[in-house]
N, C-alpha and C. Protein backbone atom coordinates (compact mmCIF):
# COMPACT_ATOMS: atom_id res chain seq x y z
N UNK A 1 -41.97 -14.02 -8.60
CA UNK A 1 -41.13 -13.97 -9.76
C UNK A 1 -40.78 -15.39 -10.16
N UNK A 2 -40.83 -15.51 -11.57
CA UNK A 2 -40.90 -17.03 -12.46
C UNK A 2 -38.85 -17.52 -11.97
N UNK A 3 -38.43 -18.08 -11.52
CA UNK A 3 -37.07 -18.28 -10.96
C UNK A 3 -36.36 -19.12 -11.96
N UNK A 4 -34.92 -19.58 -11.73
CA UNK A 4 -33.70 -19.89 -11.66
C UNK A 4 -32.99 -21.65 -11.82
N UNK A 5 -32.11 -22.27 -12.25
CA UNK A 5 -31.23 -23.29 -12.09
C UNK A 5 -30.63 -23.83 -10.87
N UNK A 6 -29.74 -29.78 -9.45
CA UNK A 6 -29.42 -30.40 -8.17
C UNK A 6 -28.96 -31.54 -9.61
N UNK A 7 -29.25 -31.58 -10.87
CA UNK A 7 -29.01 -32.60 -11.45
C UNK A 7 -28.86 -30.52 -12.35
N UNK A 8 -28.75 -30.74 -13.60
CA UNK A 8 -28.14 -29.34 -14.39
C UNK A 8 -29.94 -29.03 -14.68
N UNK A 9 -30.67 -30.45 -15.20
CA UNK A 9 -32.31 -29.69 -14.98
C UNK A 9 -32.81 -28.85 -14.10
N UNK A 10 -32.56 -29.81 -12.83
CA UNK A 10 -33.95 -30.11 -11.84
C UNK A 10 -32.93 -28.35 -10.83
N UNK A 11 -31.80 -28.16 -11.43
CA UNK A 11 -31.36 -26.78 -10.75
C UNK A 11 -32.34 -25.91 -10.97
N UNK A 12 -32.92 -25.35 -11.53
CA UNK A 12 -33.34 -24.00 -12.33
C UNK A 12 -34.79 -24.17 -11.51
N UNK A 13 -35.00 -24.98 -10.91
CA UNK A 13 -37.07 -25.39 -10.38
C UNK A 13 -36.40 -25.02 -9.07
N UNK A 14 -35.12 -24.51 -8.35
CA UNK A 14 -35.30 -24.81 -7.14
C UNK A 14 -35.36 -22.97 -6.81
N UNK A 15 -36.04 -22.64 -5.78
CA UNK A 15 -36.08 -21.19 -5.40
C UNK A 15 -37.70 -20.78 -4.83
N UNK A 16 -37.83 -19.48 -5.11
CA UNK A 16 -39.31 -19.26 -4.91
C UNK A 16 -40.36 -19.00 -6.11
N UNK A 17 -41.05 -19.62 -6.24
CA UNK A 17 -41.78 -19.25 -7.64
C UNK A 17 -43.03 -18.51 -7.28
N UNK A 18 -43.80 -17.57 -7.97
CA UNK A 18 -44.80 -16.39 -8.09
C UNK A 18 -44.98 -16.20 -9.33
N UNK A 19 -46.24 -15.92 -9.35
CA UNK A 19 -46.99 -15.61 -10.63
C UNK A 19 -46.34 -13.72 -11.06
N UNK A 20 -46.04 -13.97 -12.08
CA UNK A 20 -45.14 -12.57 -11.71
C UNK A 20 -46.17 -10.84 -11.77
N UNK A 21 -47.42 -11.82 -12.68
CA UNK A 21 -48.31 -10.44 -12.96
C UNK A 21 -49.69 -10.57 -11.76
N UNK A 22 -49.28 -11.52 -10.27
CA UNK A 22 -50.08 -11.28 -9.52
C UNK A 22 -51.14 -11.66 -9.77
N UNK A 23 -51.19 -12.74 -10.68
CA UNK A 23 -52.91 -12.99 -11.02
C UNK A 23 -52.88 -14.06 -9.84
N UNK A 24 -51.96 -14.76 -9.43
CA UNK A 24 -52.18 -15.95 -8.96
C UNK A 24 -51.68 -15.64 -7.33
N UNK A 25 -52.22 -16.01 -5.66
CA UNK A 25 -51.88 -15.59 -5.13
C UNK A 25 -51.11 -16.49 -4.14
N UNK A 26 -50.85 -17.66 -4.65
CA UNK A 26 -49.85 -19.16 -4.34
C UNK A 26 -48.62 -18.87 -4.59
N UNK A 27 -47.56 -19.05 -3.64
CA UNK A 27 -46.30 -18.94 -3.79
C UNK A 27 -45.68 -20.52 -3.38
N UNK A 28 -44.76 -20.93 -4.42
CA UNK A 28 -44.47 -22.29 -4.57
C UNK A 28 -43.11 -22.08 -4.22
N UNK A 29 -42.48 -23.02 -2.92
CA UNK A 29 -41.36 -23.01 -2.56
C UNK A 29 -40.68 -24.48 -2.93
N UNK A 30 -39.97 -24.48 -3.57
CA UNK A 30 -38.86 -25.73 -4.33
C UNK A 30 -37.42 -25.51 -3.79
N UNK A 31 -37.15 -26.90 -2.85
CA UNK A 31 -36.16 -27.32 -2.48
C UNK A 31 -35.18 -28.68 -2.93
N UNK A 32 -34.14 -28.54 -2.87
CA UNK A 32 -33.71 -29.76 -2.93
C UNK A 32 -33.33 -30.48 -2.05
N UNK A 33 -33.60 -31.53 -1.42
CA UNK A 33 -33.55 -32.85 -0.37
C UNK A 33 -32.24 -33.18 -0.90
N UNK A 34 -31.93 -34.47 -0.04
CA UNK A 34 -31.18 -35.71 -0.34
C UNK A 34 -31.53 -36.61 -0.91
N UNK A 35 -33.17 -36.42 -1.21
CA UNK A 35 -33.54 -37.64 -1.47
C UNK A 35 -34.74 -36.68 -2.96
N UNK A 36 -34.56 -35.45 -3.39
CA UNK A 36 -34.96 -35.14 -4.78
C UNK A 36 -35.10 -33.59 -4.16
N UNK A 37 -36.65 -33.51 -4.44
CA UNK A 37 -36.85 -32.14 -4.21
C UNK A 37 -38.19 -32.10 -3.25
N UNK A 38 -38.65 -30.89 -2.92
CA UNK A 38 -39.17 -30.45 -1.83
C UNK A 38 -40.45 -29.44 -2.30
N UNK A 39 -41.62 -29.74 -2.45
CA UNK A 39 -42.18 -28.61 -2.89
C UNK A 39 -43.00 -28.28 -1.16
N UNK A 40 -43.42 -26.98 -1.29
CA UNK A 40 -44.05 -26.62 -0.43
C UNK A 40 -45.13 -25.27 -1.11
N UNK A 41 -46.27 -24.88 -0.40
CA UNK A 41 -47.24 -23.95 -1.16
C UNK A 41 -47.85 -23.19 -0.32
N UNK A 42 -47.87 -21.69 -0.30
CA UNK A 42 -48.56 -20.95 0.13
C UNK A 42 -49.61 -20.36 -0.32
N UNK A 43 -50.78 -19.53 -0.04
CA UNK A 43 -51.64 -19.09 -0.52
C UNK A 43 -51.91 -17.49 0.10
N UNK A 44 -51.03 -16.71 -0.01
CA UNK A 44 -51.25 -15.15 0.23
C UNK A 44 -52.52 -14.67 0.20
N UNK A 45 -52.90 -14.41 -0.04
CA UNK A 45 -54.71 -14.23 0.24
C UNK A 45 -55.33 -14.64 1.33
N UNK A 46 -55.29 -16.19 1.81
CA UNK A 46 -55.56 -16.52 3.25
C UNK A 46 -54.79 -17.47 4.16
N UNK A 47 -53.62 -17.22 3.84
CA UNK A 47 -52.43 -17.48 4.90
C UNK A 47 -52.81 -18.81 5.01
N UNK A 48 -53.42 -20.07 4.08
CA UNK A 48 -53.18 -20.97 4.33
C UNK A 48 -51.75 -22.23 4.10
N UNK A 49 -51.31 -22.68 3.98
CA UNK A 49 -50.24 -23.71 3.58
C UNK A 49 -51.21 -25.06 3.04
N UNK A 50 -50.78 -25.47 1.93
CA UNK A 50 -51.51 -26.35 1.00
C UNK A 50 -50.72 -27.39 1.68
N UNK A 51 -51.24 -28.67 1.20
CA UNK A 51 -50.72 -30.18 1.55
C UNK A 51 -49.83 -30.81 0.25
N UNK A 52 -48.64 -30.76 0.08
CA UNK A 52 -48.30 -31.68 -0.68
C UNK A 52 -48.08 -32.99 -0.55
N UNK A 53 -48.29 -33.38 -1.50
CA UNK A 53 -47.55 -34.97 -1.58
C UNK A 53 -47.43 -35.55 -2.82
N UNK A 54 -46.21 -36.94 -2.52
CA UNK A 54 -45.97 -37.53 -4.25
C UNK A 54 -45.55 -36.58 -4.97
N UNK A 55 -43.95 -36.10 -4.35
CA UNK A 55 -43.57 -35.18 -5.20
C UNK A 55 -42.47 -36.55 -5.89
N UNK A 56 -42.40 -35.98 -7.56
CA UNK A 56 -41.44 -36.76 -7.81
C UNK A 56 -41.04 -35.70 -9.07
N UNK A 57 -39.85 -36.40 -9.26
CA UNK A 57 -38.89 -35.62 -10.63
C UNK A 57 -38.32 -36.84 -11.23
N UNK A 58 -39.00 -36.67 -12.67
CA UNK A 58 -38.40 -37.55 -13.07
C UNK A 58 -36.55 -37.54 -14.40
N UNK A 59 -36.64 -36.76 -14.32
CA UNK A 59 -35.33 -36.09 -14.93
C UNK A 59 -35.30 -35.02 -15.76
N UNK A 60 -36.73 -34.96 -15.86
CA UNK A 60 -37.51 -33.81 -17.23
C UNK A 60 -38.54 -33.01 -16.67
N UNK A 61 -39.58 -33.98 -15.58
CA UNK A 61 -40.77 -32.82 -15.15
C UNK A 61 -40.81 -33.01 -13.80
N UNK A 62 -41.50 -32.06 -12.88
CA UNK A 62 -41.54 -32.10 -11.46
C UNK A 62 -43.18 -32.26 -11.57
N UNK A 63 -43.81 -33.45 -10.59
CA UNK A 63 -45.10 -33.28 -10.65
C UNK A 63 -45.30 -33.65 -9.05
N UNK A 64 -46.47 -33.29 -8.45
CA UNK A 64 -46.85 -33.38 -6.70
C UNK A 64 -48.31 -33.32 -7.03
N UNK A 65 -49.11 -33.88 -5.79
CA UNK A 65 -50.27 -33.46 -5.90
C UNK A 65 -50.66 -32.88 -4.65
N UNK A 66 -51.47 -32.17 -4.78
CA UNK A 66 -52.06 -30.38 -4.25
C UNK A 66 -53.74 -30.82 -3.72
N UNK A 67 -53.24 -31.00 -1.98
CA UNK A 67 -55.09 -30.44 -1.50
C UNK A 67 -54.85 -29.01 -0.79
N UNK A 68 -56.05 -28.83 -1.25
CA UNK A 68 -56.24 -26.86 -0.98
C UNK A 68 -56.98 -27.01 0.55
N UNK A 69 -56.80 -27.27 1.64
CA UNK A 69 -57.87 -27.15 2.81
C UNK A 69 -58.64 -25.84 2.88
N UNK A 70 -59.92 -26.63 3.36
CA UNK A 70 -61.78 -25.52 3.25
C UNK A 70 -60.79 -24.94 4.18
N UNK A 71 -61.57 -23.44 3.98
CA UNK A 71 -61.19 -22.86 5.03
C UNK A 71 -62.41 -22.20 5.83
């Protein structure tokens, strides 16, 4: 399910995010740190955990970059 509201923006990105019509089978977990935010990524289909990194927020967008490991 598309989620919710750490600055009055960057509130509403933090929770669990899901594709809500199941097309997509990645579940994106958004936290907030001390030091910004926290993404983390699952992949339901084959129980892998993706690699983030270079997460940043810049007061308007949240961007990270995403390796998918072969499985």
């Amino acid at each position: 399910m598309w989620r919710r509201r750490v600055t009055k923006k960057m509130e509403w990105l933090v929770g669990k995010w899901e594709c809500p019509d199941g097309f997509s089978p990645v579940v994106l977990y958004i936290r907030k740190t001390k030091h910004g935010l926290s993404v983390r990524a699952f992949d339901r289909r084959d129980g892998e955990w993706f690699k983030i990194s270079n997460v940043k927020w810049d007061g308007e967008a949240l961007s990270y970059e995403t390796f998918v490991p072969l499985s």
